[in-house]
N, C-alpha and C. Protein backbone atom coordinates (compact mmCIF):
# COMPACT_ATOMS: atom_id res chain seq x y z
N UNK A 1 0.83 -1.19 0.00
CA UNK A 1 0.00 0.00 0.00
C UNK A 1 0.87 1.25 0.00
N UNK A 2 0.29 2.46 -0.18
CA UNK A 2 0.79 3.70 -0.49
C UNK A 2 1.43 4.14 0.96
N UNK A 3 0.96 3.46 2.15
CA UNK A 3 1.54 4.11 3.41
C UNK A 3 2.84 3.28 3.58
N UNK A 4 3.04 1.89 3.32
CA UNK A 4 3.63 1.10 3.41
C UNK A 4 5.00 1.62 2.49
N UNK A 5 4.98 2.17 1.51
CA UNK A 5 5.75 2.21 0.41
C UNK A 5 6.68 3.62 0.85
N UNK A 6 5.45 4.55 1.38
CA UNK A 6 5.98 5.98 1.88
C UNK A 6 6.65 5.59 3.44
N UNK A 7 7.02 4.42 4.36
CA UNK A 7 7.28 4.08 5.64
C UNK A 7 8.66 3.56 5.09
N UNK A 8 8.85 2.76 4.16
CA UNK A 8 9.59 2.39 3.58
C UNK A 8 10.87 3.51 2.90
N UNK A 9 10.46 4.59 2.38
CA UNK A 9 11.17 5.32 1.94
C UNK A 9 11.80 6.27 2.95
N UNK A 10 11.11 6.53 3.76
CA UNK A 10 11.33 7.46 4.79
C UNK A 10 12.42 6.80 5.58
N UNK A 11 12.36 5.20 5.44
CA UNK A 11 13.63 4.21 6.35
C UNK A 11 14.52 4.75 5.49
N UNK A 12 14.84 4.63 4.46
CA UNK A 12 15.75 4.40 3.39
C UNK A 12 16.54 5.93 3.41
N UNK A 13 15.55 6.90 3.78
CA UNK A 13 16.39 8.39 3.99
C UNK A 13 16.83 8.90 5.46
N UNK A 14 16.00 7.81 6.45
CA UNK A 14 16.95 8.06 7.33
C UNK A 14 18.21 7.33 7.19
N UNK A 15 18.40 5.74 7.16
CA UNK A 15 19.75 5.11 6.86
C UNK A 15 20.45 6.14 5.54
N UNK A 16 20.20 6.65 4.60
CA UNK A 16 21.27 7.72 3.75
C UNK A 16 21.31 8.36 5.12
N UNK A 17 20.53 9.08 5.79
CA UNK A 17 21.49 10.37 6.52
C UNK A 17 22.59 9.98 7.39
N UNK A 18 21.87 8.73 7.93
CA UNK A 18 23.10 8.56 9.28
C UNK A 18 24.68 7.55 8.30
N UNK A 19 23.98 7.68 7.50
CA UNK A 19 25.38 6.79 6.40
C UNK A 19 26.76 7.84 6.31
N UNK A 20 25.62 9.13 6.20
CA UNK A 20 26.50 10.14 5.07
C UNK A 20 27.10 10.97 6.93
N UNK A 21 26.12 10.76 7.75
CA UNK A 21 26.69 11.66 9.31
C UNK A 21 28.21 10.88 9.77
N UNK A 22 28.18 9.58 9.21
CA UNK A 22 28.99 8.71 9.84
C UNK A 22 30.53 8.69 8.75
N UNK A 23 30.15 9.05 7.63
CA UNK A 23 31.07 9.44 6.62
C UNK A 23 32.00 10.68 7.09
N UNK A 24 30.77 11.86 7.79
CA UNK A 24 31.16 13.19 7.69
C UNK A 24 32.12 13.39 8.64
N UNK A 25 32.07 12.29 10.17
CA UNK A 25 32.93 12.32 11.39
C UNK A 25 33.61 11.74 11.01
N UNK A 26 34.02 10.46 9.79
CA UNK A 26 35.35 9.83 9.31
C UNK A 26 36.16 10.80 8.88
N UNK A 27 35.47 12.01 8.11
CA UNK A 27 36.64 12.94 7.41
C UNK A 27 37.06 13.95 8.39
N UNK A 28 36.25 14.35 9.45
CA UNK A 28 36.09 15.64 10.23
C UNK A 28 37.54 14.67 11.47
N UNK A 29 37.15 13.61 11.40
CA UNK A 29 38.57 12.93 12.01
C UNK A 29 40.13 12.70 11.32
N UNK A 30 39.82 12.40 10.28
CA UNK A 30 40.89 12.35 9.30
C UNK A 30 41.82 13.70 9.32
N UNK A 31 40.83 14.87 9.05
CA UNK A 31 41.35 16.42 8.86
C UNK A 31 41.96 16.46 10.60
N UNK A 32 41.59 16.38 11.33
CA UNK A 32 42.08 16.31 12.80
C UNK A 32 43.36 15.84 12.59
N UNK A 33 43.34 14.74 12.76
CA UNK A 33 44.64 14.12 12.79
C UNK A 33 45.43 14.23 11.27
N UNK A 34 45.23 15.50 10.68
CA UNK A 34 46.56 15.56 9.67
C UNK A 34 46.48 14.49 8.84
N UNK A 35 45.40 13.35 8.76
CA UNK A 35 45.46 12.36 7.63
C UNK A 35 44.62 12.45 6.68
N UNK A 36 43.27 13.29 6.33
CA UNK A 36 42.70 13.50 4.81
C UNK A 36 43.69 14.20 4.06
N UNK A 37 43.74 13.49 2.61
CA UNK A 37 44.37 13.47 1.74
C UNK A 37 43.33 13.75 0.38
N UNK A 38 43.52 14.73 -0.28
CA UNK A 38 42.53 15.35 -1.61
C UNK A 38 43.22 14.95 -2.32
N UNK A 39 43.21 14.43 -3.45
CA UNK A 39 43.37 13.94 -5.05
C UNK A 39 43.03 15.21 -5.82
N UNK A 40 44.13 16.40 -5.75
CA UNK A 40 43.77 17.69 -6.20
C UNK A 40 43.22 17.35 -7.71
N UNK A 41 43.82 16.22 -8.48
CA UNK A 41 43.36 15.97 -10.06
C UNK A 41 42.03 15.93 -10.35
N UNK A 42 41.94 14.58 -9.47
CA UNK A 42 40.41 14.29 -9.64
C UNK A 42 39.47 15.20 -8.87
N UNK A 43 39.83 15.80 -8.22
CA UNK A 43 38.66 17.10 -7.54
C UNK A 43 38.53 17.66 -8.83
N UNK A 44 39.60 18.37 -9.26
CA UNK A 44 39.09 19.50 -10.33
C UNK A 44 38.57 18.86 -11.87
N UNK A 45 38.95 17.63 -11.70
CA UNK A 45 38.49 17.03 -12.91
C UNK A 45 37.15 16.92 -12.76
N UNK A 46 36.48 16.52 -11.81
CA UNK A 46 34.88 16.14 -11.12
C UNK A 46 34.77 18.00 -11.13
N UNK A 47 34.99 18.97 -10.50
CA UNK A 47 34.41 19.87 -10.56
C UNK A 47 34.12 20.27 -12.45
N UNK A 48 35.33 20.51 -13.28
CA UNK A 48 35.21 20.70 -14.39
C UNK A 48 34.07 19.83 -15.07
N UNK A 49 33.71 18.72 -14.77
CA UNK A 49 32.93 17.98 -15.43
C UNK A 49 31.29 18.70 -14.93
N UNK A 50 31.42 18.87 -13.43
CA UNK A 50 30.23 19.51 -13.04
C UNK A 50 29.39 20.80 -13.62
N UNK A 51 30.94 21.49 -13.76
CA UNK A 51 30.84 22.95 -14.21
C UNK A 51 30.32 22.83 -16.12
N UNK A 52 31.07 21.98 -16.36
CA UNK A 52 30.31 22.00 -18.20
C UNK A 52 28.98 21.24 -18.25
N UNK A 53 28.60 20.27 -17.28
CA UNK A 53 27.12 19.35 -17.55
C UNK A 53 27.48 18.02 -17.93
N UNK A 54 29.09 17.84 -17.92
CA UNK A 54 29.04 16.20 -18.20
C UNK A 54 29.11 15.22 -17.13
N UNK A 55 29.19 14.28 -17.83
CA UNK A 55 28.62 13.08 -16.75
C UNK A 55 29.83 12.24 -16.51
């Protein structure tokens, strides 16, 4: 049913949030301790791709 389907989705966006909260304290730890590391290439390559519309 339509409530069932909308109970269902609403699971599915809480597990994305706490996925992406649990991601965000891996990096917010990483930057702490001096260990995140950026791939300056591929950043600007992914931004450039963003910035023209490709995929």
């Amino acid at each position: 049913s339509l409530g069932n389907y909308k109970r269902v989705e609403k699971n599915e966006k809480v597990e994305n949030n706490e996925v992406a909260l649990d991601r965000v304290a891996e990096i917010k730890k990483a930057i702490e301790n001096n260990q995140y590391k950026i791939n300056l290439h591929e950043t600007s390559h992914k931004m450039a791709q963003d910035l023209l519309g490709i995929s």
